[in-house]
N, C-alpha and C. Protein backbone atom coordinates (compact mmCIF):
# COMPACT_ATOMS: atom_id res chain seq x y z
N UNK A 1 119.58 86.74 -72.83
CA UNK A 1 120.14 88.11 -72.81
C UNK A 1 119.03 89.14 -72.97
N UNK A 2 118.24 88.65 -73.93
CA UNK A 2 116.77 89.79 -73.96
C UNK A 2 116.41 90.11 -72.40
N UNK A 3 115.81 89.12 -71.66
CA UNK A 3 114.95 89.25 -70.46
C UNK A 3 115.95 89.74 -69.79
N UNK A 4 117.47 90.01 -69.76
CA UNK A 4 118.37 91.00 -68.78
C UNK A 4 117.95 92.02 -69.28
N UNK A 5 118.30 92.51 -70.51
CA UNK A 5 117.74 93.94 -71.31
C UNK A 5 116.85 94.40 -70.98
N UNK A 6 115.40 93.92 -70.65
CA UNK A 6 114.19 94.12 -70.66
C UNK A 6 113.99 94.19 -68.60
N UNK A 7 114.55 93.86 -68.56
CA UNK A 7 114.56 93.79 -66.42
C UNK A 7 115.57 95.10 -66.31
N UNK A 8 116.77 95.07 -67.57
CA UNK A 8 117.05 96.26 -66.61
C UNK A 8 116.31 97.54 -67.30
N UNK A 9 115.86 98.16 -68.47
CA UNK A 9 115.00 98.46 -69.18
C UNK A 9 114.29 99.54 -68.15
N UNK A 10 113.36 98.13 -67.37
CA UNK A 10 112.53 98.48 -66.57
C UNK A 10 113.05 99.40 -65.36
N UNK A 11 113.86 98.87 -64.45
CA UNK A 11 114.30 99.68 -63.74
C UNK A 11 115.22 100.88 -63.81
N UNK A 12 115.92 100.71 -64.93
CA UNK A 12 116.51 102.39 -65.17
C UNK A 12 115.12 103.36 -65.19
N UNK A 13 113.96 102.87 -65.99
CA UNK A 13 112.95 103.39 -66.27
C UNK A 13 112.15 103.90 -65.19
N UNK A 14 112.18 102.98 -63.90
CA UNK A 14 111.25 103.33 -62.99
C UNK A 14 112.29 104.15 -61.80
N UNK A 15 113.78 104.32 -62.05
CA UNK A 15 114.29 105.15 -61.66
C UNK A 15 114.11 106.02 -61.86
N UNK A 16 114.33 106.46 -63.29
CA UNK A 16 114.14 107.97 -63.85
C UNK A 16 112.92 108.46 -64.01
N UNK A 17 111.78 107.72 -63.67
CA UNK A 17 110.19 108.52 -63.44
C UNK A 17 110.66 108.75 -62.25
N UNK A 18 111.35 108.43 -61.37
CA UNK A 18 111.11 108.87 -59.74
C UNK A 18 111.79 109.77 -59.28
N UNK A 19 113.04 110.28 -60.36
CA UNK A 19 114.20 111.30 -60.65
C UNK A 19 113.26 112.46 -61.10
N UNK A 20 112.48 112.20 -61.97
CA UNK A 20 111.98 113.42 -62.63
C UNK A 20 110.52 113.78 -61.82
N UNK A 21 110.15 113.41 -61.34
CA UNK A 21 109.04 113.75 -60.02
C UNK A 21 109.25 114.47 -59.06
N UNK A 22 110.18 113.56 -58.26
CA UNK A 22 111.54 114.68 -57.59
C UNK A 22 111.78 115.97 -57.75
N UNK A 23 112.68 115.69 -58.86
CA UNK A 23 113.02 117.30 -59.73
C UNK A 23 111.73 118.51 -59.65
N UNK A 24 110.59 117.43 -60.42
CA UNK A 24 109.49 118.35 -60.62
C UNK A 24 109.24 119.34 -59.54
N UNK A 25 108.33 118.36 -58.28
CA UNK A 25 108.18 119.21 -57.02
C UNK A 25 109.05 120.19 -56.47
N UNK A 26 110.62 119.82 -56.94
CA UNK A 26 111.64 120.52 -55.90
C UNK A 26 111.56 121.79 -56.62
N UNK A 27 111.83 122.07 -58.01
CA UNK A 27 111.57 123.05 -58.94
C UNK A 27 110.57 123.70 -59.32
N UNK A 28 109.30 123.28 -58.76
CA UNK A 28 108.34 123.72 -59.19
C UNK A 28 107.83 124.32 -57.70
N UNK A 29 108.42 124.29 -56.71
CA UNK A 29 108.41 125.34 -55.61
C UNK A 29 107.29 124.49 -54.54
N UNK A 30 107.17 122.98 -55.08
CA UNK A 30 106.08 122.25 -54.19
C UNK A 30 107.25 121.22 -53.75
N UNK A 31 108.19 121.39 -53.18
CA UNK A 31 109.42 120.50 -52.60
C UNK A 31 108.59 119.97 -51.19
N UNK A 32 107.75 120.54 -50.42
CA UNK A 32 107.22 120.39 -49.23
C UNK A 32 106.15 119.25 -49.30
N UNK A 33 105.80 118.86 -50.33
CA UNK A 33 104.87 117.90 -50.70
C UNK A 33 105.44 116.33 -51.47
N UNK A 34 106.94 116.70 -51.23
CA UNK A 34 107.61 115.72 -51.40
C UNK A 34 108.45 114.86 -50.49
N UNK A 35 107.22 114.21 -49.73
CA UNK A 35 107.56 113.81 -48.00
C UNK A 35 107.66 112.26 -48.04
N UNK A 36 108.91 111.73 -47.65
CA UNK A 36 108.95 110.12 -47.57
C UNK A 36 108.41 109.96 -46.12
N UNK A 37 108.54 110.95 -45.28
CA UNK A 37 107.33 110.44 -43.75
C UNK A 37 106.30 110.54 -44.08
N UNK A 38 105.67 111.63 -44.98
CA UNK A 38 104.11 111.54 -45.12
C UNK A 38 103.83 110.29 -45.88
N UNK A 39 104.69 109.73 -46.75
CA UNK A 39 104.31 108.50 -47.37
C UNK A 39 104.39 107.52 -46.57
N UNK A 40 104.98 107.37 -45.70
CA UNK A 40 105.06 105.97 -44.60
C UNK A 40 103.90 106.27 -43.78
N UNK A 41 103.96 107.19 -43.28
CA UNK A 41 102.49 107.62 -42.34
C UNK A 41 101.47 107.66 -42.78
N UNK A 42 101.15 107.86 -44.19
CA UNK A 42 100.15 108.08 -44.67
C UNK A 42 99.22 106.88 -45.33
N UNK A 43 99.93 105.77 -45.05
CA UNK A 43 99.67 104.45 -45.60
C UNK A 43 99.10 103.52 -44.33
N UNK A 44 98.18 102.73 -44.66
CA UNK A 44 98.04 102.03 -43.53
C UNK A 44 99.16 101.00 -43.29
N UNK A 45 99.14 100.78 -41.74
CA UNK A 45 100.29 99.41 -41.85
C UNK A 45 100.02 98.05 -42.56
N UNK A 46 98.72 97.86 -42.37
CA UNK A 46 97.79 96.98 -43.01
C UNK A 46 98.35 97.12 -44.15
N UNK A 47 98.40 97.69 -45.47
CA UNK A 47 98.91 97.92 -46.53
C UNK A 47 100.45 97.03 -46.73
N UNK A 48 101.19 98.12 -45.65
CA UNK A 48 102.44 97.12 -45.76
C UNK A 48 102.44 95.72 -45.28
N UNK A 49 101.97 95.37 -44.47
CA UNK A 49 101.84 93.78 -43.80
C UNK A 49 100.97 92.87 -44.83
N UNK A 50 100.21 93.23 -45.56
CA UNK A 50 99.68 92.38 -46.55
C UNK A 50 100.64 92.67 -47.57
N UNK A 51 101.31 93.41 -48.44
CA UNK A 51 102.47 93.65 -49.35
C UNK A 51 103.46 92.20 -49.20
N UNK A 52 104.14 92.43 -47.50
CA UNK A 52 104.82 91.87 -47.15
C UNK A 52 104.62 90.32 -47.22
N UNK A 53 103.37 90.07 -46.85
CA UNK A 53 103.51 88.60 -46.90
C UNK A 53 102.92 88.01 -48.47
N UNK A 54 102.59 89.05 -49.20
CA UNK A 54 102.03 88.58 -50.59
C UNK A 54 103.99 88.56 -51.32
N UNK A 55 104.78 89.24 -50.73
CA UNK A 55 105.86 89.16 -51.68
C UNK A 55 106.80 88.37 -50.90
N UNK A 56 106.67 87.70 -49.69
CA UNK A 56 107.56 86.22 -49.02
C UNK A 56 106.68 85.36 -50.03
N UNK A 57 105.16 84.92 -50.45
CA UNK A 57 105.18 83.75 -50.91
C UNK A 57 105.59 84.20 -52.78
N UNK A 58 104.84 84.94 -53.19
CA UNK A 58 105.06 85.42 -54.73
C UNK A 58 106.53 85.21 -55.29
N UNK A 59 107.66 85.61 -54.36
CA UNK A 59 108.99 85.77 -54.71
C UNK A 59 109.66 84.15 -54.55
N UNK A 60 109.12 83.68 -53.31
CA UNK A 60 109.65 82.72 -52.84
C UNK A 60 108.88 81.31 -53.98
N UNK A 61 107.64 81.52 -54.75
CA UNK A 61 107.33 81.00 -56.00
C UNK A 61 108.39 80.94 -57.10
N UNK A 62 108.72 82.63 -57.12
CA UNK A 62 109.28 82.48 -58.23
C UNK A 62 110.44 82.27 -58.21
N UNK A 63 111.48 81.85 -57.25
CA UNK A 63 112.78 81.31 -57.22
C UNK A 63 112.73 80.38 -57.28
N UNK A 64 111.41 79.31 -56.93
CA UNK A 64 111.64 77.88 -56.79
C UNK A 64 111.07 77.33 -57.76
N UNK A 65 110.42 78.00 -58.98
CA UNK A 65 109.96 77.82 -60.30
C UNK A 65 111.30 78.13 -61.30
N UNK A 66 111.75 79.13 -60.67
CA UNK A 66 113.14 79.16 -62.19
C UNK A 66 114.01 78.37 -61.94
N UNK A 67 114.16 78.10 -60.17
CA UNK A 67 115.50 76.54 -59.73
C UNK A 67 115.19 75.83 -60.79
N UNK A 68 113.67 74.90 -60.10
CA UNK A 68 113.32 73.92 -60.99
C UNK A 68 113.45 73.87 -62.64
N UNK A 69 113.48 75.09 -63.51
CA UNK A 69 113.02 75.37 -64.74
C UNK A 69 114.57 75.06 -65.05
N UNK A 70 115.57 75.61 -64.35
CA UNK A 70 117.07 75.36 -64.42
C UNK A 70 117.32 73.92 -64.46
N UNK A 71 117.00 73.52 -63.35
CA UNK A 71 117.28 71.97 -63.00
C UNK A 71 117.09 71.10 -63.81
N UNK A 72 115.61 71.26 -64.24
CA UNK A 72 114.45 70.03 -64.64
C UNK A 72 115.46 69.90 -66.08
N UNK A 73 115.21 70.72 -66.65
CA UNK A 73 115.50 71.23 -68.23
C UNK A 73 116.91 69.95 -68.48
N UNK A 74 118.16 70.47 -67.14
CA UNK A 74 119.23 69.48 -67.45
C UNK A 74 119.12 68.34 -67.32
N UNK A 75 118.19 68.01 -65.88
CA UNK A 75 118.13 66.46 -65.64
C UNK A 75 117.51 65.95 -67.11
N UNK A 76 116.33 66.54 -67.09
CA UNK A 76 115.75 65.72 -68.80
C UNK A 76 116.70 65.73 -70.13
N UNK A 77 117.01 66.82 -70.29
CA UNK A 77 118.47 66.53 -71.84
C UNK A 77 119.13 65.63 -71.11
N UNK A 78 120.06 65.56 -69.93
CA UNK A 78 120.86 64.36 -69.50
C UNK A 78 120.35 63.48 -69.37
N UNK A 79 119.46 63.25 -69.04
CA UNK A 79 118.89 61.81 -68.64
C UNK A 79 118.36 61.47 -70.58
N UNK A 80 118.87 61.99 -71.54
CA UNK A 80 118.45 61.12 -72.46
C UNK A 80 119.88 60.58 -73.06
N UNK A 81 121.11 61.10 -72.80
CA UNK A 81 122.40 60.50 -72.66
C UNK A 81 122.74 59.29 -71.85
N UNK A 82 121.94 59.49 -70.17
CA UNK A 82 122.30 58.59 -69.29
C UNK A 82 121.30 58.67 -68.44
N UNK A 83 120.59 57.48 -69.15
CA UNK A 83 118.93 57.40 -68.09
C UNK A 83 119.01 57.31 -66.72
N UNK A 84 120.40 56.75 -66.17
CA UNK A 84 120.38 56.48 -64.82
C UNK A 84 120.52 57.65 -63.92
N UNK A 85 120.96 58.62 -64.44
CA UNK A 85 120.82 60.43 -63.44
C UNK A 85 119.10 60.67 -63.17
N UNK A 86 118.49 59.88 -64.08
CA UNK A 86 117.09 60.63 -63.67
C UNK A 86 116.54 60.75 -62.33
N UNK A 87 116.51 59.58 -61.74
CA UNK A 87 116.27 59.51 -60.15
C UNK A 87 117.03 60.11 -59.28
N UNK A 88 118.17 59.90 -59.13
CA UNK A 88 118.69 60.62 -57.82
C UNK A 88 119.14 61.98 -57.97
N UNK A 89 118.78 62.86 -59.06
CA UNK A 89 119.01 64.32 -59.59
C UNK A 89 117.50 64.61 -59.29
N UNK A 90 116.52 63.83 -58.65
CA UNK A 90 115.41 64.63 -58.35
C UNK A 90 115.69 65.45 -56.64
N UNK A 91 116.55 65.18 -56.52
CA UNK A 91 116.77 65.89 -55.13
C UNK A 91 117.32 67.01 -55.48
N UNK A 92 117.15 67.58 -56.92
CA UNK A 92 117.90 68.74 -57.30
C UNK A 92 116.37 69.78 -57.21
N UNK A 93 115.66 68.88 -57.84
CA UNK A 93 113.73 69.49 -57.33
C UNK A 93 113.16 69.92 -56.22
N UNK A 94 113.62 68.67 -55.26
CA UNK A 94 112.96 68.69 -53.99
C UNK A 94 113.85 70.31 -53.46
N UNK A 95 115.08 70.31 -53.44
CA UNK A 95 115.41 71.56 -52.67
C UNK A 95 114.90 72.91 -53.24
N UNK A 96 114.56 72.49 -54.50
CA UNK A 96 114.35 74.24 -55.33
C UNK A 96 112.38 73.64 -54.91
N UNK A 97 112.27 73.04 -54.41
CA UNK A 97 110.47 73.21 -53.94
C UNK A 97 110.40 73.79 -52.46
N UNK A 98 111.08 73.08 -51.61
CA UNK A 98 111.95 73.66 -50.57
C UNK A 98 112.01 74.92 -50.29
N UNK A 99 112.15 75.63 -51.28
CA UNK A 99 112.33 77.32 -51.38
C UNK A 99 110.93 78.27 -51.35
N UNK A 100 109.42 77.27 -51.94
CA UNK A 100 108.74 78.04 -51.79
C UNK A 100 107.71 77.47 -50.79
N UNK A 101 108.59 76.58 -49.85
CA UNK A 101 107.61 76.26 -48.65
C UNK A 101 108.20 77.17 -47.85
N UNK A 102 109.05 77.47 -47.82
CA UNK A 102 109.67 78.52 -46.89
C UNK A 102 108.70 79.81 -46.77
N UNK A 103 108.64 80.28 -48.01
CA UNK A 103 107.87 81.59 -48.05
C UNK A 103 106.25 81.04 -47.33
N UNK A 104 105.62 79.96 -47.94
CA UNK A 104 104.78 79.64 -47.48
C UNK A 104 104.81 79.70 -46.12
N UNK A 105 105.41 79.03 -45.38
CA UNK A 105 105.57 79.16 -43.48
C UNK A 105 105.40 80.63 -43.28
N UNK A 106 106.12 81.36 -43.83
CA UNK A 106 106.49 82.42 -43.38
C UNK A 106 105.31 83.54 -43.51
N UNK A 107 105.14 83.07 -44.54
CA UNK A 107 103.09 84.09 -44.93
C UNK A 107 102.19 83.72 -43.93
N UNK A 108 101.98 82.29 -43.54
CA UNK A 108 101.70 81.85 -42.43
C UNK A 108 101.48 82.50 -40.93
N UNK A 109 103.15 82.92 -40.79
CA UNK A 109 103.28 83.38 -39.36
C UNK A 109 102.84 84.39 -39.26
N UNK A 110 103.29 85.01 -40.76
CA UNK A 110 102.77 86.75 -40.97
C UNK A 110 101.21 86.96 -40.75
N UNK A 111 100.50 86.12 -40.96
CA UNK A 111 99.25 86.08 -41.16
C UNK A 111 98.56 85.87 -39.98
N UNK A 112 99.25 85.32 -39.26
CA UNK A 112 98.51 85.06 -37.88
C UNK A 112 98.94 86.44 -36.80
N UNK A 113 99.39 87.02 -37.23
CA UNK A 113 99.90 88.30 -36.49
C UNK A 113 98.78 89.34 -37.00
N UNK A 114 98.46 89.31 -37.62
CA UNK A 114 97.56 90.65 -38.46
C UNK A 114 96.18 90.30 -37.55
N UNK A 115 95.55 91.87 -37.15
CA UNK A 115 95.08 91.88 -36.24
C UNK A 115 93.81 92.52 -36.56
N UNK A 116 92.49 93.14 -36.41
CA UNK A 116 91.54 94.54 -36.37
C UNK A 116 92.37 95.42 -35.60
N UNK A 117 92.49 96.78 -35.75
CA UNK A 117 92.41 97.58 -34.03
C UNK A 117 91.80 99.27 -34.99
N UNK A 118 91.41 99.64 -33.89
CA UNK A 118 90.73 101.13 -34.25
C UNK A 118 91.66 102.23 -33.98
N UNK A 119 91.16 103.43 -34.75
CA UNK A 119 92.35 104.57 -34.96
C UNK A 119 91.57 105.25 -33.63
N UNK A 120 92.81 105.38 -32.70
CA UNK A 120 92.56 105.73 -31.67
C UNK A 120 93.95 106.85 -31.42
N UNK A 121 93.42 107.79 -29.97
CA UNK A 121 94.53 108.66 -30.00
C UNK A 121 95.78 108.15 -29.33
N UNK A 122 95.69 107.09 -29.10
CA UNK A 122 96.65 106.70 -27.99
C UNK A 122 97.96 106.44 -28.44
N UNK A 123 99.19 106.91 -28.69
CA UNK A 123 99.76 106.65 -29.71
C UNK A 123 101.19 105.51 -29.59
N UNK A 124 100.83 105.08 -28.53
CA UNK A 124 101.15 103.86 -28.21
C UNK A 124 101.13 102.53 -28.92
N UNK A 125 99.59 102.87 -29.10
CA UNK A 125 98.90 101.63 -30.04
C UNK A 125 99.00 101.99 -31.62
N UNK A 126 99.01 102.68 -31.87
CA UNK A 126 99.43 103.55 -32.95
C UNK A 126 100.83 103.04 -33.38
N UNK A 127 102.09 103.56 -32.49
CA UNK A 127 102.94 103.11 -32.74
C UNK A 127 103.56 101.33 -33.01
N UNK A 128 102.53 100.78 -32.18
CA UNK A 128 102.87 99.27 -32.06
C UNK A 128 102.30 98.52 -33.95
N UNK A 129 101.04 99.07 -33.91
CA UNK A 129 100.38 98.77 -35.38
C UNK A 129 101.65 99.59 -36.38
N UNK A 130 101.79 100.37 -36.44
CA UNK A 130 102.64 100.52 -37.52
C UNK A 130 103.91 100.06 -37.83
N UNK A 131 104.76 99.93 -36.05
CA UNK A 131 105.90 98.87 -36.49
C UNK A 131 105.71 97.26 -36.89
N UNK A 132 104.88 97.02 -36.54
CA UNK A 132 103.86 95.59 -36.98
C UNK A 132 103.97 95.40 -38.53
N UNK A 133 103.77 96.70 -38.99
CA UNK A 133 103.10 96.60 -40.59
C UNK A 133 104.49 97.04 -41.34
N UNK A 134 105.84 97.43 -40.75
CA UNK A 134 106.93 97.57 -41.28
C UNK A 134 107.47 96.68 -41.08
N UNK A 135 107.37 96.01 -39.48
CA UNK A 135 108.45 94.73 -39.51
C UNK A 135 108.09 93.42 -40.65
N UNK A 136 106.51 93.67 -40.46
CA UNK A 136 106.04 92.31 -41.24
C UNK A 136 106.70 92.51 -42.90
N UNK A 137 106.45 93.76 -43.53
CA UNK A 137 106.93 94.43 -44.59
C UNK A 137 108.90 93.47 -45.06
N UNK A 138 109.31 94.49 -44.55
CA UNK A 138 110.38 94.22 -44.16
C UNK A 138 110.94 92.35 -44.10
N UNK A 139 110.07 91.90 -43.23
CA UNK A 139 110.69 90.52 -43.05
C UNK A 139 109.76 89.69 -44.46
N UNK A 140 108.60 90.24 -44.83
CA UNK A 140 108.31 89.29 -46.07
C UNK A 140 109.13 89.91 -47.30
N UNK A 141 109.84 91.04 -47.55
CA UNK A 141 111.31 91.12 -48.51
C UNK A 141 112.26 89.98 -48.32
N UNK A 142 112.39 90.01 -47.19
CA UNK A 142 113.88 89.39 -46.63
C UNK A 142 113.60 88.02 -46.74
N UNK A 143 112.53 87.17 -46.98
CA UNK A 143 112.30 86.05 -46.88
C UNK A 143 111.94 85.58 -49.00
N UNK A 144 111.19 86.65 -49.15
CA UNK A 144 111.30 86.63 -50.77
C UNK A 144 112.51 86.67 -51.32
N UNK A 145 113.22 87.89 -51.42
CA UNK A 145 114.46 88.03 -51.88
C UNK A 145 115.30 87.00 -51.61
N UNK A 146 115.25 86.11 -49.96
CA UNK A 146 116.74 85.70 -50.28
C UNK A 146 115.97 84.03 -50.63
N UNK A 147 114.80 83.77 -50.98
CA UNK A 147 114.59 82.63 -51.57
C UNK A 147 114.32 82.92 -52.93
N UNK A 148 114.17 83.56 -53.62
CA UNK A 148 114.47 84.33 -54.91
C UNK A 148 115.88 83.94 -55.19
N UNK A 149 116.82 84.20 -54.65
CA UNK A 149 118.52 84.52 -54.78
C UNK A 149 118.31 82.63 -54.58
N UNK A 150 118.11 82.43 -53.45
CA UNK A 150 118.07 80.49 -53.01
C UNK A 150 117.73 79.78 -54.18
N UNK A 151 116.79 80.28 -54.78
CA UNK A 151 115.81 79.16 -56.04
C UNK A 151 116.88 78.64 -57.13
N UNK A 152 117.07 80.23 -57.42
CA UNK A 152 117.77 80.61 -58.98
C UNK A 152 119.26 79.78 -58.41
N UNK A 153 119.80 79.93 -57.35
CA UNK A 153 121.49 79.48 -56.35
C UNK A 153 121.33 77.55 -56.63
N UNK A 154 120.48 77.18 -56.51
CA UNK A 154 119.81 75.70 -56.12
C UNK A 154 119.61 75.33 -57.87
N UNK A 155 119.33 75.74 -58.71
CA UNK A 155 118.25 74.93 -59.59
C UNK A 155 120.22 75.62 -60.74
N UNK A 156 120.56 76.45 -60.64
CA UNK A 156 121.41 76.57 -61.89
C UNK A 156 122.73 75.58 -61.62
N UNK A 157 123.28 75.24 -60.19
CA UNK A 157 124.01 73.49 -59.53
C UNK A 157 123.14 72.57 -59.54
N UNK A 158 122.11 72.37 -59.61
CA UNK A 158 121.48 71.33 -59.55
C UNK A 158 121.86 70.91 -61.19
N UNK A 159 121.10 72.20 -62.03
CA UNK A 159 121.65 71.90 -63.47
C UNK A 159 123.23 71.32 -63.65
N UNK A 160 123.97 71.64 -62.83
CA UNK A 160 125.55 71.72 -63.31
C UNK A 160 125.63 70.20 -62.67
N UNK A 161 124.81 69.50 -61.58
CA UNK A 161 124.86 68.74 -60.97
C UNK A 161 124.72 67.12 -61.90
N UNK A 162 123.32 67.18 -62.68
CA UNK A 162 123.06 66.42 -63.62
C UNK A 162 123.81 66.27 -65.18
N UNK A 163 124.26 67.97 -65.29
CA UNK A 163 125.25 67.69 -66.43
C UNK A 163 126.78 66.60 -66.45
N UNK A 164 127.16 67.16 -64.65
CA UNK A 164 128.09 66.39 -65.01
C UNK A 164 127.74 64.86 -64.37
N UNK A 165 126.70 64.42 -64.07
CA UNK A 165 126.42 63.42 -63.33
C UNK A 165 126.44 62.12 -64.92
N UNK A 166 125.98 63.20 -65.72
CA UNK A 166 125.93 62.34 -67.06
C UNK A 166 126.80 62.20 -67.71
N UNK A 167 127.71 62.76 -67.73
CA UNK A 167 129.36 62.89 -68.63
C UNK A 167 130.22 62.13 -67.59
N UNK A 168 129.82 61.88 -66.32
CA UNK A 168 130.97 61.24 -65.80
C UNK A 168 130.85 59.36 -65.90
N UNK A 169 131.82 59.25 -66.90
CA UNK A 169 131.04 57.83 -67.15
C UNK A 169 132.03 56.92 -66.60
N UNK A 170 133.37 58.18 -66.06
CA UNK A 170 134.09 57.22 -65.56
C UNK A 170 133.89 57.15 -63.82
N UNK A 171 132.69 57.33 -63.12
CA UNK A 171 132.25 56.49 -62.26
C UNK A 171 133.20 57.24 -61.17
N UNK A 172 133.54 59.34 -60.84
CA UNK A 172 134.42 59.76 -59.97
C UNK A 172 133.42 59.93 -59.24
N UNK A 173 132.15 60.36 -58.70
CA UNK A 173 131.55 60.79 -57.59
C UNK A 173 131.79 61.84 -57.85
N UNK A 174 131.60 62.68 -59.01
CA UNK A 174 130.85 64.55 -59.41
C UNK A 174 129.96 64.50 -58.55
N UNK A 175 128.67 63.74 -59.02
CA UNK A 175 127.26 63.86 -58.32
C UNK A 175 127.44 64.31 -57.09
N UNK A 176 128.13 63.83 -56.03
CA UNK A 176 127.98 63.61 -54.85
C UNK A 176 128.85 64.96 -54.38
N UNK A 177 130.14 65.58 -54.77
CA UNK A 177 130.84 66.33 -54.55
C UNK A 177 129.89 67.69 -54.70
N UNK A 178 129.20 67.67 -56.25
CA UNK A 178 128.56 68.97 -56.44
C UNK A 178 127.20 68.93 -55.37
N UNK A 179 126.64 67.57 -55.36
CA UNK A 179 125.62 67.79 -53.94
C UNK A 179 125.90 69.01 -52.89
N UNK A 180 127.39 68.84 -52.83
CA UNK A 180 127.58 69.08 -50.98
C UNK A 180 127.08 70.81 -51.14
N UNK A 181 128.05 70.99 -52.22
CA UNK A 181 127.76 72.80 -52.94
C UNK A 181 126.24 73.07 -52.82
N UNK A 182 125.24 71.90 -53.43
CA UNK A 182 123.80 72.02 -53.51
C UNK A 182 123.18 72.38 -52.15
N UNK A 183 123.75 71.25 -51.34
CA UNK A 183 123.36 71.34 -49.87
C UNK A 183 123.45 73.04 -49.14
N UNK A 184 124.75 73.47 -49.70
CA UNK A 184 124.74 74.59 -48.63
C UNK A 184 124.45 76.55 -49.40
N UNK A 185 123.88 75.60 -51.07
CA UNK A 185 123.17 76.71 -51.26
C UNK A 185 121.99 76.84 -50.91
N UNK A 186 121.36 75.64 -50.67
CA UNK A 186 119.83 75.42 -50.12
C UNK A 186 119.97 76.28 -49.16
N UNK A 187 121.12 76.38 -48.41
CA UNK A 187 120.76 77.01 -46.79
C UNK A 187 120.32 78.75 -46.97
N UNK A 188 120.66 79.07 -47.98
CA UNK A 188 120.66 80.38 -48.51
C UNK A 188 119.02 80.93 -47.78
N UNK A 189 118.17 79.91 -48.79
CA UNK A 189 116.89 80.41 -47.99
C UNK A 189 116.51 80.12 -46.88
N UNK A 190 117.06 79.10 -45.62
CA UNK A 190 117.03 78.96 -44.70
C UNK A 190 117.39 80.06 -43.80
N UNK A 191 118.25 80.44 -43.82
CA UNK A 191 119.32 81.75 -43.20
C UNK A 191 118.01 83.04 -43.45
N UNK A 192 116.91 82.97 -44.44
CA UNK A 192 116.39 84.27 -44.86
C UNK A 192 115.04 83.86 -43.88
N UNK A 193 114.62 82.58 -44.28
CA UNK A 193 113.88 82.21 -43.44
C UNK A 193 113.86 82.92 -41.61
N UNK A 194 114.94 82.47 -41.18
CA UNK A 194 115.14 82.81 -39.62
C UNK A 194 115.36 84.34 -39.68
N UNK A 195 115.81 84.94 -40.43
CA UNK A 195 116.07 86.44 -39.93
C UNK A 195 114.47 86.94 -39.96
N UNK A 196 113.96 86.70 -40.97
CA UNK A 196 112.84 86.96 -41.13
C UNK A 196 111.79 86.53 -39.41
N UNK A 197 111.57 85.81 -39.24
CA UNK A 197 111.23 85.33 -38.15
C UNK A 197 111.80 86.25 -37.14
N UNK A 198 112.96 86.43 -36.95
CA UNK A 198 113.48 87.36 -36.03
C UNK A 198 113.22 89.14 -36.25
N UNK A 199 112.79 89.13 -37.26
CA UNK A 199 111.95 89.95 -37.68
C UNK A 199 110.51 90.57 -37.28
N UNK A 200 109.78 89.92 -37.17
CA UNK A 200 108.52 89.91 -36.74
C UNK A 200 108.14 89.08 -35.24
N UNK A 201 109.06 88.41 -34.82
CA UNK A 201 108.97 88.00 -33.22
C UNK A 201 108.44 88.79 -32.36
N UNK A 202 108.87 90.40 -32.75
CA UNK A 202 108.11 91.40 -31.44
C UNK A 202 107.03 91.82 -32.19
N UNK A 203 106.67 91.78 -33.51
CA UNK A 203 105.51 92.66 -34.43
C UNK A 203 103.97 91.86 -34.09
N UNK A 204 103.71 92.37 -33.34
CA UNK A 204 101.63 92.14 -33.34
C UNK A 204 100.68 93.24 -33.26
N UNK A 205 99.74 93.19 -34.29
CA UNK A 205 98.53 94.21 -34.03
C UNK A 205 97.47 93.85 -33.67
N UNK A 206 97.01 94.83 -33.07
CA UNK A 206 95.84 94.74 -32.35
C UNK A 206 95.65 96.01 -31.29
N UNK A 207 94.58 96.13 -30.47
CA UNK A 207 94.32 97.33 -29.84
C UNK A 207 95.13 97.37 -28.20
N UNK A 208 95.67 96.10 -28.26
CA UNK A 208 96.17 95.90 -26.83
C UNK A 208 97.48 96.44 -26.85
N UNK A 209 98.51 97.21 -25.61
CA UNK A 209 99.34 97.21 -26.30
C UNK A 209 100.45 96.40 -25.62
C-alpha cells in the first residue's frame, strides 16, 4: 500500500508542477511562450526515437521482473507445502521472461531504423525524420506499457496458478484450467508487440526521402 501512496504521490505532484507553470506563463502575460508545437519542434527527433526505444526495453524489464517477483515468490512458499508444483509452475517464469524479449526485439527494430541525416531546407526530409522520431516514440510506449500491464497480468496468475496448484490435493486440474487464463494474458504483450511494429513500418531516417 506504501509504494501505491508514493506512485501516486508522485504524479499528483508532477501534475501540479505542470498546472502551476501553466498558470504562471498564462498570468504572467508570457502565455505565448507556452507552446506544445515549439516543444515538439524544438526537440530533435533523435531525442524522441532514442526515449522510445530506451522505454520498450526499460518498461518491458520492468514488467517481466515484477511477473516473475509475483510468480517466483508463490511457486517457492508453495513448493515448500508441495514440492511437486516446482517444475511445471516454471512456465509461469518463462512467460513473464517472454515479456522482456519482446521489448528487446522491438529496441532492435527501432534501432536499425535510426539513421545520420543533415538539417537541410528541404522539408520533406525534415518532415520524414521527425515522423520517424514520433512514430518510433510512440511505438516504444506502446510496446513498454502494454508489456508493463503483460508482466504484472502474467506473474500475479502465475502466482494464483501455483497457489492453487498446491492446495489442490484432490488431483482437479486447477493447474491446467488457470494455465489457459495464463496463456491468453501472455498475449497481452504480444498484441503490443505488433501494433508497435505497425507503428514504425513506414518510420525511417535518413537524408533520402
Amino acid at each position: 500500500m506504501a509504494v501505491y501512496n508514493v506512485v501516486y504521490g508522485l504524479i499528483s505532484t508532477t501534475i501540479s508542477i505542470f498546472i502551476l507553470i501553466g498558470l504562471y506563463y498564462m498570468l504572467s502575460g508570457y502565455g505565448g511562450n507556452f507552446d506544445i508545437g515549439w516543444l515538439l519542434a524544438g526537440i530533435s527527433p533523435y531525442f524522441y526515437a532514442c526515449v522510445g526505444i530506451s522505454m520498450a526495453i526499460a518498461l518491458s524489464v520492468v514488467g517481466a521482473a515484477w511477473g516473475i517477483l509475483c510468480a517466483g515468490a508463490s511457486i517457492l512458499g508453495g513448493g515448500v507445502k508441495a514440492p511437486r508444483i516446482k517444475t511445471k509452475n516454471l512456465i509461469s517464469i518463462i512467460f513473464c521472461e517472454a515479456v522482456a524479449i519482446y521489448g528487446i526485439i522491438m529496441a532492435i527494430v527501432m534501432g536499425n531504423k535510426l539513421a545520420p541525416y543533415t538539417l537541410v531546407d528541404d522539408l520533406d526530409i525534415v518532415q520524414k525524420n521527425y515522423f520517424a522520431g514520433y512514430a518510433m516514440f510512440g511505438a516504444g510506449l506502446t510496446v513498454g506499457l502494454g508489456n508493463l500491464a503483460c508482466g504484472v497480468c502474467v506473474g500475479i496468475v502465475g502466482s494464483g496458478a501455483a497457489l492453487a496448484d498446491a492446495g489442490d490435493t484432490q488431483k482437479k486440474g486447477l493447474f491446467v484450467k488457470i494455465l489457459i487464463v495464463e496463456i491468453f494474458a501472455s498475449a497481452i504483450g504480444l498484441f503490443g508487440l505488433i501494433v508497435a511494429i505497425l507503428q514504425v513500418s513506414k518510420a525511417n531516417m535518413g537524408d533520402k526521402v
